[in-house]
Protein backbone atom coordinates (compact mmCIF):
# COMPACT_ATOMS: atom_id res chain seq x y z
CA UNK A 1 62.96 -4.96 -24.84
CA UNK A 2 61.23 -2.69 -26.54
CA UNK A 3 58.32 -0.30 -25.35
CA UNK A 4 56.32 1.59 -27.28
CA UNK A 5 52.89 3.64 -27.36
CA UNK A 6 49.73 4.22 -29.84
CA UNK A 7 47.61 6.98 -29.95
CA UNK A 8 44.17 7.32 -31.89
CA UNK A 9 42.49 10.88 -31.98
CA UNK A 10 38.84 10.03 -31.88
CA UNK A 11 38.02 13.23 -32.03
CA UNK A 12 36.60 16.69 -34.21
CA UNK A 13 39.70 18.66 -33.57
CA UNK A 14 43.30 18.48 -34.08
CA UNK A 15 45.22 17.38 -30.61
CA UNK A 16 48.61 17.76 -29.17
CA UNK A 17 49.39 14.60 -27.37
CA UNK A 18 52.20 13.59 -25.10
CA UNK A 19 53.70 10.69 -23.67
CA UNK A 20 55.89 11.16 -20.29
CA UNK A 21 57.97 8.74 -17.75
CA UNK A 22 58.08 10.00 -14.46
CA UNK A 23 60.54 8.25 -11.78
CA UNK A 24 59.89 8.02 -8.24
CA UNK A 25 56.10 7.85 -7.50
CA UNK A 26 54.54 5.81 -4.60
CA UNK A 27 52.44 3.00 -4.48
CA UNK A 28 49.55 5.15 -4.42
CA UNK A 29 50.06 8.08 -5.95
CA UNK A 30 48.43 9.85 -8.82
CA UNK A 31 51.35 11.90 -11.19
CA UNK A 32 50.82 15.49 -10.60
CA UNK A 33 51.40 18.20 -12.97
CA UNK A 34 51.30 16.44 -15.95
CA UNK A 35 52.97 18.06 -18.98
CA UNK A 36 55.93 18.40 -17.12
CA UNK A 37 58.76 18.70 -20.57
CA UNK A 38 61.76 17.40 -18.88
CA UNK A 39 59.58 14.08 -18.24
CA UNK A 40 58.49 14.01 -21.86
CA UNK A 41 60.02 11.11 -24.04
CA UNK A 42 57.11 11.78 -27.22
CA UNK A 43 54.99 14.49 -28.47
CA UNK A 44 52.88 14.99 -31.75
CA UNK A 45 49.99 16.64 -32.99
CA UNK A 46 46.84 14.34 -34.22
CA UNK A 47 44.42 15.10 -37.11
CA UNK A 48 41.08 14.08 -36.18
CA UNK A 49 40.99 9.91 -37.05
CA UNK A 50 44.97 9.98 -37.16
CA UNK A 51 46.95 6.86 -35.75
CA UNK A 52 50.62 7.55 -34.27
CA UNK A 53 52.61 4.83 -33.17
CA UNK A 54 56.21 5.47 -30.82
CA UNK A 55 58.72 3.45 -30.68
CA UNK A 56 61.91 4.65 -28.90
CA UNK A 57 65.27 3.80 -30.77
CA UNK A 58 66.21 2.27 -27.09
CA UNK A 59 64.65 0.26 -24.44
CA UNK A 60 62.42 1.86 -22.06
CA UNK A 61 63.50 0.15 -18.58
CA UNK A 62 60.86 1.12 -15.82
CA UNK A 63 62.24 0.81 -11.77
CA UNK A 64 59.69 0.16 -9.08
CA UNK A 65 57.59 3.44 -8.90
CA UNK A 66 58.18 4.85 -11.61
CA UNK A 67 54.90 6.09 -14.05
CA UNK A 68 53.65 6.13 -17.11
CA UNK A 69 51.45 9.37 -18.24
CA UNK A 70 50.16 11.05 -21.48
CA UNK A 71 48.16 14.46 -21.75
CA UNK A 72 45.86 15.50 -24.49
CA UNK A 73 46.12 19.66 -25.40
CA UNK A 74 45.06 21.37 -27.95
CA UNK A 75 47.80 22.15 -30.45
CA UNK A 76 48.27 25.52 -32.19
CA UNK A 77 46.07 25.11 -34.89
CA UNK A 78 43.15 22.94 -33.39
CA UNK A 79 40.97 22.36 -30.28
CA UNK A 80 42.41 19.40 -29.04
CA UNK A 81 41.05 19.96 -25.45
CA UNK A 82 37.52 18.47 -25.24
CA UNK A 83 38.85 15.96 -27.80
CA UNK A 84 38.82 11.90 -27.34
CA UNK A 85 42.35 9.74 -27.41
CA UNK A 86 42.96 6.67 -26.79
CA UNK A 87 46.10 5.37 -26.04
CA UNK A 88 47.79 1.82 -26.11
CA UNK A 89 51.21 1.37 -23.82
CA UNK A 90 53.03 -1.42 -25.29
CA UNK A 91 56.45 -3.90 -23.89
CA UNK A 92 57.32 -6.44 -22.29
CA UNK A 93 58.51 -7.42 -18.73
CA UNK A 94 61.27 -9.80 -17.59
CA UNK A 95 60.63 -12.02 -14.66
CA UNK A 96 63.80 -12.71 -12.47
């Protein structure tokens, strides 16, 4: 199974983005403190109109509450905060 995740910068300025797995939410809840770097599987600076695709080099196996996040920051040499991503998640599931 493999997982993967796109990212467009839509945006005027460069952009740091980042692409985290973070195990043990609830139902409910909303990931807090994003940008955490031990959760971080991806990260990569975006040109304005640049298209990154991840792939991992192994499978990406989510449990029951765990959560997909990305940030957008502005990298060292742009404004990337203020600036428009858009991100695809990609994989597939296995039903028991």
């Amino acid at each position: 199974h493999n997982a993967g995740a796109a990212a467009d910068n839509a945006g005027v300025g460069t952009a740091r983005v980042g692409v985290y797995i973070y195990p043990n939410t609830g139902v409910t809840d909303r990931v807090s403190g994003v940008g955490n770097s031990s959760y971080r599987i991806a990260q990569i600076d975006l040109a304005p109109n640049e298209t990154s695709f991840f792939e991992s080099n192994y499978p990406l196996v989510l449990a029951p509450f765990n959560a997909i996040a990305v940030d957008v920051i502005a990298a060292d040499n742009g404004a990337g905060v203020g600036t428009a991503v858009n991100f695809v998640i990609n994989g597939d599931t296995e039903t028991p």
